[in-house]
Structure formats: structure tokens, C-alpha cells
C-alpha atoms as a PDB file:
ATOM      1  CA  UNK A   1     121.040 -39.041 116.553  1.00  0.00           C
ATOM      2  CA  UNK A   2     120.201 -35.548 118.481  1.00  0.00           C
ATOM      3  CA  UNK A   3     116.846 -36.263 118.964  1.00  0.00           C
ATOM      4  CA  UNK A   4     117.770 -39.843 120.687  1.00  0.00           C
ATOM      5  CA  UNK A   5     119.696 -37.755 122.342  1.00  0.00           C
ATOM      6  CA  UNK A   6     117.680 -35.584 123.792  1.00  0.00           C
ATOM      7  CA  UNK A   7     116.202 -38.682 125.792  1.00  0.00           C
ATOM      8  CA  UNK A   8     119.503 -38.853 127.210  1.00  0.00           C
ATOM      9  CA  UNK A   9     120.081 -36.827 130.691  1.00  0.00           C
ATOM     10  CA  UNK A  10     123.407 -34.541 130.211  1.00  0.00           C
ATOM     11  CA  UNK A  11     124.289 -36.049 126.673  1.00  0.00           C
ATOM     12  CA  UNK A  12     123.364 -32.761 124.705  1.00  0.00           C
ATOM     13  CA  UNK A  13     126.004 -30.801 124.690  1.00  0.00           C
ATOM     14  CA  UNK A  14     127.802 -28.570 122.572  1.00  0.00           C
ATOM     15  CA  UNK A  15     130.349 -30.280 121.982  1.00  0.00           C
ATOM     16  CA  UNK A  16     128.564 -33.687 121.225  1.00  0.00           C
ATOM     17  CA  UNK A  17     125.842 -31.707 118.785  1.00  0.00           C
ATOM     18  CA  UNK A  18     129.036 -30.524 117.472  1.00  0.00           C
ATOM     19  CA  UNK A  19     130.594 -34.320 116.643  1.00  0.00           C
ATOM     20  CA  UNK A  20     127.028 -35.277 115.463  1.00  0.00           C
ATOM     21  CA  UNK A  21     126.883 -32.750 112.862  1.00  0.00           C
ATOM     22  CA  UNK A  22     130.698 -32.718 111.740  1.00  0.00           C
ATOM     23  CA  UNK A  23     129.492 -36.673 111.371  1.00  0.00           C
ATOM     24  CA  UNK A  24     132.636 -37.320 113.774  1.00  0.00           C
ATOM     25  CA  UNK A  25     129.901 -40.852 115.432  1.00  0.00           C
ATOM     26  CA  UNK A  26     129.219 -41.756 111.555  1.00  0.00           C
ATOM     27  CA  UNK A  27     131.677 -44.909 111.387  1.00  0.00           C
ATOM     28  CA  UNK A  28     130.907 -46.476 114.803  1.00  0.00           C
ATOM     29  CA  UNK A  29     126.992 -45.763 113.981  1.00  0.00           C
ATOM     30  CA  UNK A  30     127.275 -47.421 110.739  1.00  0.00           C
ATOM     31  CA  UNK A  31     129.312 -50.642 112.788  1.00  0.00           C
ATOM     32  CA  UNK A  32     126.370 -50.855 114.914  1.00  0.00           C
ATOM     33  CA  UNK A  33     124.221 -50.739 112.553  1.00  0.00           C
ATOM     34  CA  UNK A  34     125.580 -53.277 110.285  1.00  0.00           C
ATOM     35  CA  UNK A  35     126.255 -55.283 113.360  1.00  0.00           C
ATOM     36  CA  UNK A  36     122.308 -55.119 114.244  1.00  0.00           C
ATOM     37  CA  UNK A  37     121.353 -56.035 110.942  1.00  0.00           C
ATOM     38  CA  UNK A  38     123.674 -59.192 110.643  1.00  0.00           C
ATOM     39  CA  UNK A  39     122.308 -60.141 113.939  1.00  0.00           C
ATOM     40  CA  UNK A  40     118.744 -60.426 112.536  1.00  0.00           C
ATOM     41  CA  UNK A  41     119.398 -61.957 109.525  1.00  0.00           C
ATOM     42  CA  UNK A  42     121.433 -64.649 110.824  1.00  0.00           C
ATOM     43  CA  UNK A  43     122.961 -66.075 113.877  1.00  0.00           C
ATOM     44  CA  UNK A  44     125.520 -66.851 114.477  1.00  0.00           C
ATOM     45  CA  UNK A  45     127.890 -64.933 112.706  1.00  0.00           C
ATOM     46  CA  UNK A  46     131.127 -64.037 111.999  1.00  0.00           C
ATOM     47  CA  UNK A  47     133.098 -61.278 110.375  1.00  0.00           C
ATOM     48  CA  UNK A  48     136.609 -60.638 109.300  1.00  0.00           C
ATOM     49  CA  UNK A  49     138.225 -56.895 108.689  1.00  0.00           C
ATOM     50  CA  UNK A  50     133.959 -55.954 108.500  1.00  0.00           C
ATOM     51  CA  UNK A  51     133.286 -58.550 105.871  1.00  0.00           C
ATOM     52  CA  UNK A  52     131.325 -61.760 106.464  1.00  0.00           C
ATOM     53  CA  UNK A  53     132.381 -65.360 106.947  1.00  0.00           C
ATOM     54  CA  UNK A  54     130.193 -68.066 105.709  1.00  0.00           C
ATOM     55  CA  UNK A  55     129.089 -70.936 108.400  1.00  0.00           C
ATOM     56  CA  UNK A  56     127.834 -72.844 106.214  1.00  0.00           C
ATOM     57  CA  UNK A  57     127.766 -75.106 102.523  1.00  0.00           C
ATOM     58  CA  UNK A  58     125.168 -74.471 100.449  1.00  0.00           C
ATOM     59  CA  UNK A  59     123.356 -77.455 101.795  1.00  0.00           C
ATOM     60  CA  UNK A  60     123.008 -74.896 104.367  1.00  0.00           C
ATOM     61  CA  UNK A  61     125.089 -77.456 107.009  1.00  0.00           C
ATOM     62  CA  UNK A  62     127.475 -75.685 109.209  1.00  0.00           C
ATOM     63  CA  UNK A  63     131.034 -75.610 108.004  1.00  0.00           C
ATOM     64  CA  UNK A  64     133.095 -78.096 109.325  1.00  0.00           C
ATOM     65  CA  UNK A  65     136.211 -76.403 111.682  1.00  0.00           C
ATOM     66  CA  UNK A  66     138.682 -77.162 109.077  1.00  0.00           C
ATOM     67  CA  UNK A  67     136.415 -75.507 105.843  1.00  0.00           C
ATOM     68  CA  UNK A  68     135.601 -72.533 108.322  1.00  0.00           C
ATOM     69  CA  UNK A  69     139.817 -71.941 108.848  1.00  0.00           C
ATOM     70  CA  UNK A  70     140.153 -72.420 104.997  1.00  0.00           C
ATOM     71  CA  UNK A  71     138.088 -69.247 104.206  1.00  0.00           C
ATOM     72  CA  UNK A  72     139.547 -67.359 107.171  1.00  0.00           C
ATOM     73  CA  UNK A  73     143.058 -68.571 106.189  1.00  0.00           C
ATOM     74  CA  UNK A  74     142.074 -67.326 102.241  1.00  0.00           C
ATOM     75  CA  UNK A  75     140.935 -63.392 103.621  1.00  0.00           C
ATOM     76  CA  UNK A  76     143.995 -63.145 105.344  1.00  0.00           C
END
């Protein structure tokens, strides 16, 4: 993450090498990252509390509105 930074005017500072190394930016880079890769792998999609939702049967059709509440009804 420093040496993006370093392509970034002003970002280096002490204070932000400081974060990076005490790994303060760990859990938001890990969301992004696991945001990038669901992006790629599939769109659309959907998560709940960081897990994913299936869209669809294993016919690989979309779920139908009321089978997509059902599993967001069952995580809750």
C-alpha cells in the first residue's frame, strides 16, 4: 500500500505510513478487495453481513423475487 502511495501527491505521511504499518486500512482493503473479486466473477451480486446471496437455481436461472427474499429472510 506505501508504494501505491507514493504515486499519490501529499498521501505519504507519517501518520498514514504509520496506519499502514499498524495495519489500521487492513479491513476496508480486504472489503475492497473481496468486493473486486466478486465483481469479476459474477455480476450481479449481492451480499448480506459480507456473505453472498445466490441469484440463481442451479439451472443457473435467476431466482425468482420471492426465492431471493426466502434466503435473505433465512440469514437474518
Amino acid at each position: 500500500m506505501l508504494a501505491l502511495a507514493d504515486k499519490v501527491e501529499g498521501l505519504r505521511t507519517p501518520a498514514f505510513d504509520r496506519a499502514v504499518q499498524e495495519l489500521i486500512y487492513l479491513p476496508w482493503s480486504v472489503k475492497v478487495d473481496r468486493a473486486h473479486r466478486a465483481s469479476r466473477e459474477e455480476l450481479p451480486a449481492a451480499e448480506l453481513d459480507g456473505a453472498a446471496l445466490p441469484l440463481h437455481e442451479s439451472e443457473g436461472r435467476f431466482l425468482t423475487p420471492e426465492a431471493f427474499a426466502r434466503h435473505v429472510r433465512e440469514r437474518l
